[in-house]
PDB file of N, CA and C in Angstrom:
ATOM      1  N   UNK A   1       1.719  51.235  14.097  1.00  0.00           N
ATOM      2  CA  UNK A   1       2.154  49.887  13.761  1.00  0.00           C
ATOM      3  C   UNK A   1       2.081  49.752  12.253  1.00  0.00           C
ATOM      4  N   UNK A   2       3.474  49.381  11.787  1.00  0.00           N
ATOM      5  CA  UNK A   2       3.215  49.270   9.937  1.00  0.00           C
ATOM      6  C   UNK A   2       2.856  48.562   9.846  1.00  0.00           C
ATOM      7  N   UNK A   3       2.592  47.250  10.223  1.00  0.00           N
ATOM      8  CA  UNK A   3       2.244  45.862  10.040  1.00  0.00           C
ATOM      9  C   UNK A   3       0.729  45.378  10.518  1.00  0.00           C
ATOM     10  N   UNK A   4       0.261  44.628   9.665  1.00  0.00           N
ATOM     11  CA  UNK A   4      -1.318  44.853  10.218  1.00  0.00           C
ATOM     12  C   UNK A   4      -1.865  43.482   9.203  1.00  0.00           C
ATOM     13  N   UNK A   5      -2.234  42.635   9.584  1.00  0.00           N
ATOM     14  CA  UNK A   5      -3.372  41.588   9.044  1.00  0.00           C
ATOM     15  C   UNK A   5      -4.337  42.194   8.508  1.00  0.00           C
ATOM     16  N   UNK A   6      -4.220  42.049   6.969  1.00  0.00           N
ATOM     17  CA  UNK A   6      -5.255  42.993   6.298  1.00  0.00           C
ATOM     18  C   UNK A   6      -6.464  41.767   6.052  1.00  0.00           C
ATOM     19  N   UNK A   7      -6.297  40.602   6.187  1.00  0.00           N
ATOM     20  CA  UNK A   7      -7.244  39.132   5.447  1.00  0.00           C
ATOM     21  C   UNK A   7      -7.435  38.788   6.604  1.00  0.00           C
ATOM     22  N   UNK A   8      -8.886  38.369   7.376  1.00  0.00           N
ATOM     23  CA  UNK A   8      -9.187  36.890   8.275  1.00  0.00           C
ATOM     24  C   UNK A   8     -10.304  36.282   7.690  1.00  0.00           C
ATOM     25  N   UNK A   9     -10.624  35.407   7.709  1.00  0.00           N
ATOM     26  CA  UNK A   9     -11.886  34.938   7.164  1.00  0.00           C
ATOM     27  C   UNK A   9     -12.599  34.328   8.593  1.00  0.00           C
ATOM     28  N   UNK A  10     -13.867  34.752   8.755  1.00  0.00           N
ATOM     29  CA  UNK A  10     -14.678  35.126  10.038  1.00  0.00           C
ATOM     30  C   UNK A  10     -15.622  34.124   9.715  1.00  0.00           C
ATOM     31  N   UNK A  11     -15.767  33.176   8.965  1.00  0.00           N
ATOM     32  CA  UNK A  11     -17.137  32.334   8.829  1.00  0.00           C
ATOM     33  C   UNK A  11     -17.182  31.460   9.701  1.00  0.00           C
ATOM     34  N   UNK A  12     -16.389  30.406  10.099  1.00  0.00           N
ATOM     35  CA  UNK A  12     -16.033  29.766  11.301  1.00  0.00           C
ATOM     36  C   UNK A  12     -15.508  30.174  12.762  1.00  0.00           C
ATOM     37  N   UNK A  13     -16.399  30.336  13.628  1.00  0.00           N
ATOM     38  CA  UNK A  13     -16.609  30.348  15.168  1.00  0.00           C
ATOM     39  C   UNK A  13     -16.412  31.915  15.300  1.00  0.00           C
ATOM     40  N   UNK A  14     -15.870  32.000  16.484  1.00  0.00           N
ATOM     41  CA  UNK A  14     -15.643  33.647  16.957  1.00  0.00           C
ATOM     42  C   UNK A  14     -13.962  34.303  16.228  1.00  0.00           C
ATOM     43  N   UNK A  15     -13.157  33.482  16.207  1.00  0.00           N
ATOM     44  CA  UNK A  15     -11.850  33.778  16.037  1.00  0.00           C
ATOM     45  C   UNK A  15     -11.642  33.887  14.457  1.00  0.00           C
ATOM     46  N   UNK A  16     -11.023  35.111  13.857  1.00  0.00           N
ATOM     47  CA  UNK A  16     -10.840  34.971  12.438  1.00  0.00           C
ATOM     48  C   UNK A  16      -9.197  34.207  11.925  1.00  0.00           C
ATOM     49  N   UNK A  17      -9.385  33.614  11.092  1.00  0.00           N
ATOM     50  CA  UNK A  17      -8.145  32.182  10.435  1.00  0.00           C
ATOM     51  C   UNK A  17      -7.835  33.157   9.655  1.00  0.00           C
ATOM     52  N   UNK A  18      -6.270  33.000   9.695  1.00  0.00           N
ATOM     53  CA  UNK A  18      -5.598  34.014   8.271  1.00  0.00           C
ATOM     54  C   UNK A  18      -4.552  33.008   7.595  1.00  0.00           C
ATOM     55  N   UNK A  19      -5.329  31.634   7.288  1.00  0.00           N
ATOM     56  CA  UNK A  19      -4.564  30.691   6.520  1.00  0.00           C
ATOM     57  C   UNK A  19      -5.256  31.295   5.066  1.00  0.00           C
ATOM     58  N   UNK A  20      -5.721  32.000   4.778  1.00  0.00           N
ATOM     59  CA  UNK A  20      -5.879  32.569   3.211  1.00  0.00           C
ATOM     60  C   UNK A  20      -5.240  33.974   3.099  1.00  0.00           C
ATOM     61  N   UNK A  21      -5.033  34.288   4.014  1.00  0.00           N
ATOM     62  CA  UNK A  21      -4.029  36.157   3.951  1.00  0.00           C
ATOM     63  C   UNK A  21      -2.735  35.221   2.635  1.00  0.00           C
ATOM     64  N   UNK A  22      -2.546  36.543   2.227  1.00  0.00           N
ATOM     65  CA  UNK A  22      -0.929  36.259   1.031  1.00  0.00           C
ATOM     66  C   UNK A  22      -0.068  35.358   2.191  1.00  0.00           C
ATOM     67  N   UNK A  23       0.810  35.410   1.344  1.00  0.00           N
ATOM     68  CA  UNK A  23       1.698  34.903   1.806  1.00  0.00           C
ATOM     69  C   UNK A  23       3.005  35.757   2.021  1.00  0.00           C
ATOM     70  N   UNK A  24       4.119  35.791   2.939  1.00  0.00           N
ATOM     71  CA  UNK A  24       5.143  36.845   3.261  1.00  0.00           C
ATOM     72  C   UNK A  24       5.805  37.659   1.978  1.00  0.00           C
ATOM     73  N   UNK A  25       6.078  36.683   0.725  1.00  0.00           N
ATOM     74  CA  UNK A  25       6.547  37.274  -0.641  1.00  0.00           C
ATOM     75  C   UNK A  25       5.788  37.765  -1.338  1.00  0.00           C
ATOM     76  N   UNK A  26       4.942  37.566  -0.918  1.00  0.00           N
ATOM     77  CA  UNK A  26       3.626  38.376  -2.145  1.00  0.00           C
ATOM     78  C   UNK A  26       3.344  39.557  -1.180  1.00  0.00           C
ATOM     79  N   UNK A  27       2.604  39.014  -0.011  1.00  0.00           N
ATOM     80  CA  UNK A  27       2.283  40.257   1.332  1.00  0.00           C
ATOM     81  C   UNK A  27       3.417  41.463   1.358  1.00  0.00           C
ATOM     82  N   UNK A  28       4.653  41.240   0.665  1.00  0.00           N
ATOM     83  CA  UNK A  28       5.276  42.066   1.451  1.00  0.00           C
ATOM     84  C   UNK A  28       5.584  43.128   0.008  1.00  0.00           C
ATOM     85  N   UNK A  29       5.370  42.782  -0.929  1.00  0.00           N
ATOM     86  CA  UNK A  29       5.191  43.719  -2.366  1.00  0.00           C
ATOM     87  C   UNK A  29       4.000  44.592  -1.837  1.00  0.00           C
ATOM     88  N   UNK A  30       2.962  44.199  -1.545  1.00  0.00           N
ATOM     89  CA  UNK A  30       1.899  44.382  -1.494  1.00  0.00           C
ATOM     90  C   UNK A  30       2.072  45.780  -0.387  1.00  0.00           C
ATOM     91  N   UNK A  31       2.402  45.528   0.527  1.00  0.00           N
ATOM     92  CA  UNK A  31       2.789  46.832   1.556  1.00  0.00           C
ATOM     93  C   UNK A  31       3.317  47.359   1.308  1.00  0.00           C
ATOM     94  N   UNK A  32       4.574  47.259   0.471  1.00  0.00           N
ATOM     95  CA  UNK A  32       5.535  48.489  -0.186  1.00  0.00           C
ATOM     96  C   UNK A  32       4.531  49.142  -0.941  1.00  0.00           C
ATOM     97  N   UNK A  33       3.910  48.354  -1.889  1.00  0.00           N
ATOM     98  CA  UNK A  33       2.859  49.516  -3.240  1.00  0.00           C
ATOM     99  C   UNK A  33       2.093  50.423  -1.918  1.00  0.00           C
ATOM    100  N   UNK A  34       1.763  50.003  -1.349  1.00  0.00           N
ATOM    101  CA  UNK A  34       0.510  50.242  -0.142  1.00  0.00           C
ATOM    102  C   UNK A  34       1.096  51.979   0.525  1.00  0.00           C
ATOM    103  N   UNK A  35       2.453  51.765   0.665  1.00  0.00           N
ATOM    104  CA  UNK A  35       3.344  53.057   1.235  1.00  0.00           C
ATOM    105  C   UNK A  35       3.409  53.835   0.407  1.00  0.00           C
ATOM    106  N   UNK A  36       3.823  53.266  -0.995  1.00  0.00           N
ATOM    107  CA  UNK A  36       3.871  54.131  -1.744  1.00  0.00           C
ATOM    108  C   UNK A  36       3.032  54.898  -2.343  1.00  0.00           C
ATOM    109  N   UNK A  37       1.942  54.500  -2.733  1.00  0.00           N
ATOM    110  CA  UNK A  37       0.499  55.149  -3.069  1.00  0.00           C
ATOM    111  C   UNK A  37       0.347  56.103  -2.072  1.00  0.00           C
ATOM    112  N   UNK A  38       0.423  55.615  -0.393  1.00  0.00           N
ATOM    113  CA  UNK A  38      -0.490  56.497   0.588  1.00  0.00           C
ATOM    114  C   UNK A  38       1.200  57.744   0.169  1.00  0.00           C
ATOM    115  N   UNK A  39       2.103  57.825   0.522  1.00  0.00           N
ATOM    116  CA  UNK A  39       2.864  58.384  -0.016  1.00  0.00           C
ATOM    117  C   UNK A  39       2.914  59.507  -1.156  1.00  0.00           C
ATOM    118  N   UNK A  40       2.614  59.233  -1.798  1.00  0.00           N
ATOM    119  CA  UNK A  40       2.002  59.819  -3.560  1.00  0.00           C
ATOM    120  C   UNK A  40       0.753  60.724  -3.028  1.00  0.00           C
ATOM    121  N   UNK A  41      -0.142  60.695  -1.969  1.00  0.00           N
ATOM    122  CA  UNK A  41      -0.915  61.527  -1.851  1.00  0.00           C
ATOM    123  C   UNK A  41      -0.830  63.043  -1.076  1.00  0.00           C
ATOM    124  N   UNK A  42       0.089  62.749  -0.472  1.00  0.00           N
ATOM    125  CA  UNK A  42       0.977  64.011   0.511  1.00  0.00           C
ATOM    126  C   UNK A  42       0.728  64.161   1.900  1.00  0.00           C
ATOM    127  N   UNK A  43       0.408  62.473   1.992  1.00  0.00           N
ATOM    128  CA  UNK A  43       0.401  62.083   3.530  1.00  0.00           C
ATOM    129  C   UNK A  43       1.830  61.770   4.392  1.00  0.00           C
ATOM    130  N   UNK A  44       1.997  61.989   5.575  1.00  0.00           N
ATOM    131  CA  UNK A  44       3.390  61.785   5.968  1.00  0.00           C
ATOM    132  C   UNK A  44       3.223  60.261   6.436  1.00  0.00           C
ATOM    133  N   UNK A  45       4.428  59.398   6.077  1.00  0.00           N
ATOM    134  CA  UNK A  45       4.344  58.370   5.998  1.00  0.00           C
ATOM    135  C   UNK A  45       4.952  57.528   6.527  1.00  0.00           C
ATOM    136  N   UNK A  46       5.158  56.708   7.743  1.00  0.00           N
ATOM    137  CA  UNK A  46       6.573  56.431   8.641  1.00  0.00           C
ATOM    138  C   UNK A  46       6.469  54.824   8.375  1.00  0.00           C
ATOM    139  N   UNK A  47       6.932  53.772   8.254  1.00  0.00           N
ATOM    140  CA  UNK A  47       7.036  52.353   8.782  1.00  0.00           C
ATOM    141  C   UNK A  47       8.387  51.900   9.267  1.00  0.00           C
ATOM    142  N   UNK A  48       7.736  50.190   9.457  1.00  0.00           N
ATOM    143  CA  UNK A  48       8.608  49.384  10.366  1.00  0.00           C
ATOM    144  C   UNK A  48       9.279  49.085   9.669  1.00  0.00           C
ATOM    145  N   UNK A  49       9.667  47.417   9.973  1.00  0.00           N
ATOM    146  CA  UNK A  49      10.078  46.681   9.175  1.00  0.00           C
ATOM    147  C   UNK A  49       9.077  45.732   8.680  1.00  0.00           C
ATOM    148  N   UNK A  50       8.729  45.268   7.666  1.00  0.00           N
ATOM    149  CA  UNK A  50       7.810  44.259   7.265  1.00  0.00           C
ATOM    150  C   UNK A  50       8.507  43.191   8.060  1.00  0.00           C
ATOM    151  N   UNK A  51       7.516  42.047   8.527  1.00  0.00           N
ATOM    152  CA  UNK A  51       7.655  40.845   9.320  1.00  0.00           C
ATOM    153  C   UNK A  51       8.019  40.698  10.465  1.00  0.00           C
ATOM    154  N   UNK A  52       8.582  42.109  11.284  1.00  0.00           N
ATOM    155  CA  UNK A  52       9.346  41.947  12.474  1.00  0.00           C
ATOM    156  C   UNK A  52       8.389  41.744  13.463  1.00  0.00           C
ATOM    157  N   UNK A  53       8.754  40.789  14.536  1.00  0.00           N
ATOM    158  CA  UNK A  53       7.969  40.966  15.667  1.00  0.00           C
ATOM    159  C   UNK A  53       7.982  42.273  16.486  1.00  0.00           C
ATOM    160  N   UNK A  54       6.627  42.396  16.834  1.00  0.00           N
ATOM    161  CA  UNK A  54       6.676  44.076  17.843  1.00  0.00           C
ATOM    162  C   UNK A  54       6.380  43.722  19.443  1.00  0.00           C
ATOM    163  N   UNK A  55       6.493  44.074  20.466  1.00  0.00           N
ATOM    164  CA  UNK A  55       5.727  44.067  21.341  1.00  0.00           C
ATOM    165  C   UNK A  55       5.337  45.581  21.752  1.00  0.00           C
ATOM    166  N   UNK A  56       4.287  45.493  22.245  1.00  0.00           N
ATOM    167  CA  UNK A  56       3.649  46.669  22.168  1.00  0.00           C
ATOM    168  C   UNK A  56       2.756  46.700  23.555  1.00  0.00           C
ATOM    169  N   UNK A  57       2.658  48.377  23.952  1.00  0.00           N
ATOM    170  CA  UNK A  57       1.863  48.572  25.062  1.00  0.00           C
ATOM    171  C   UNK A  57       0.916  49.860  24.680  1.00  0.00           C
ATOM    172  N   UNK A  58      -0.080  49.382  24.887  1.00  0.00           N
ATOM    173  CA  UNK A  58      -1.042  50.644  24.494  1.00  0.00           C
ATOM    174  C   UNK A  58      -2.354  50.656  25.338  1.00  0.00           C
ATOM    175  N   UNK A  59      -3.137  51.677  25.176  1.00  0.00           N
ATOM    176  CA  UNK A  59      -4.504  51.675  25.548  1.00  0.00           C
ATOM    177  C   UNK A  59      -5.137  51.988  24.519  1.00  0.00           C
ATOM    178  N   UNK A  60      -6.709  51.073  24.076  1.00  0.00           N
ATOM    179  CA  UNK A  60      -7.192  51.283  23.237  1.00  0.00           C
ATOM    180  C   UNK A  60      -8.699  52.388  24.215  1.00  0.00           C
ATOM    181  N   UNK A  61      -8.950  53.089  22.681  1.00  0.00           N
ATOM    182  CA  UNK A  61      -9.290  54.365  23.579  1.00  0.00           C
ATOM    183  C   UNK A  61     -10.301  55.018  21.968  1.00  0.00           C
ATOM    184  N   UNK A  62     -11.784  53.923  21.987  1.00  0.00           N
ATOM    185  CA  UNK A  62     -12.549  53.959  21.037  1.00  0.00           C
ATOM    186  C   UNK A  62     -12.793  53.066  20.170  1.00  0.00           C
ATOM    187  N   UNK A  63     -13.750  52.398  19.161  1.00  0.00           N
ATOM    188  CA  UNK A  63     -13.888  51.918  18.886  1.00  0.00           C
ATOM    189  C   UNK A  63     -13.204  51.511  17.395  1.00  0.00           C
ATOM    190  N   UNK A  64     -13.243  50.246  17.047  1.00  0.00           N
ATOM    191  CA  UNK A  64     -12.689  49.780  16.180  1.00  0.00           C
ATOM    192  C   UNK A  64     -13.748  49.272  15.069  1.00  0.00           C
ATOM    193  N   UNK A  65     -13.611  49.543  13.764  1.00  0.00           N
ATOM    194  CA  UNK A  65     -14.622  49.092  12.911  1.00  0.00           C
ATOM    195  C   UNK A  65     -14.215  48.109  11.806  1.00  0.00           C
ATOM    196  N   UNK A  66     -14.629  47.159  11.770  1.00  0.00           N
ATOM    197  CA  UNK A  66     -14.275  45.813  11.196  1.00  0.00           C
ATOM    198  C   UNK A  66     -15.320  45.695  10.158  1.00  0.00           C
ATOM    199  N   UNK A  67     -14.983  45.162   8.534  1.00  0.00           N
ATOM    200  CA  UNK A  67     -16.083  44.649   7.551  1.00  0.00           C
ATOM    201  C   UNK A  67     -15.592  43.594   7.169  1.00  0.00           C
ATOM    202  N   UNK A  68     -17.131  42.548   7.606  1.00  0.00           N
ATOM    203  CA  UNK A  68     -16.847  41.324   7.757  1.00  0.00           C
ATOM    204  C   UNK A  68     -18.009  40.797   6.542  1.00  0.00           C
ATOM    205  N   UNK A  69     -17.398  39.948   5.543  1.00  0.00           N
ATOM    206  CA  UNK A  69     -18.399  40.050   4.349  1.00  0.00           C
ATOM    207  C   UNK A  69     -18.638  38.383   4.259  1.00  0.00           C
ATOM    208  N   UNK A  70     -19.816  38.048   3.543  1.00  0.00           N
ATOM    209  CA  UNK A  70     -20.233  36.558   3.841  1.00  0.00           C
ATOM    210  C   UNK A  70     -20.745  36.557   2.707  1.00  0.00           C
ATOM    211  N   UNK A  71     -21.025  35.365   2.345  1.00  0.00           N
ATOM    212  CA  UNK A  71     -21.664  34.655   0.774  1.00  0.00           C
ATOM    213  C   UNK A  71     -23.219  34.681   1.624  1.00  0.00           C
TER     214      UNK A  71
END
């Protein structure tokens, strides 16, 4: 998946708010540099389209590691 919520802010309840993530015109510079760097290292490199909706079927299969930082 190229597309991925890189910002939530986790201080309020269980669910993380991504009313502070960029915004689509800024967010979406931001993922191009992002390709291009990982790119530049001599990783193979595939994406989507920025913004498109996906639906998706998968099995998750291990754990996921999240850093969640607080004042």
């Amino acid at each position: 998946i190229s597309q991925f919520t890189l910002y939530g802010e986790c201080s309020n309840g269980r669910r993380p708010e991504f009313t502070e993530a960029a915004p689509g015109e800024i967010a979406v510079g931001l993922y191009n540099r992002f390709i291009t760097l990982a790119g530049q290292t001599g990783l193979k490199v595939a994406t989507g389209r920025f913004g498109a909706n996906m639906k998706l079927a998968l099995v998750n299969d291990g754990p996921v590691t999240l850093i969640i930082e607080s004042r």
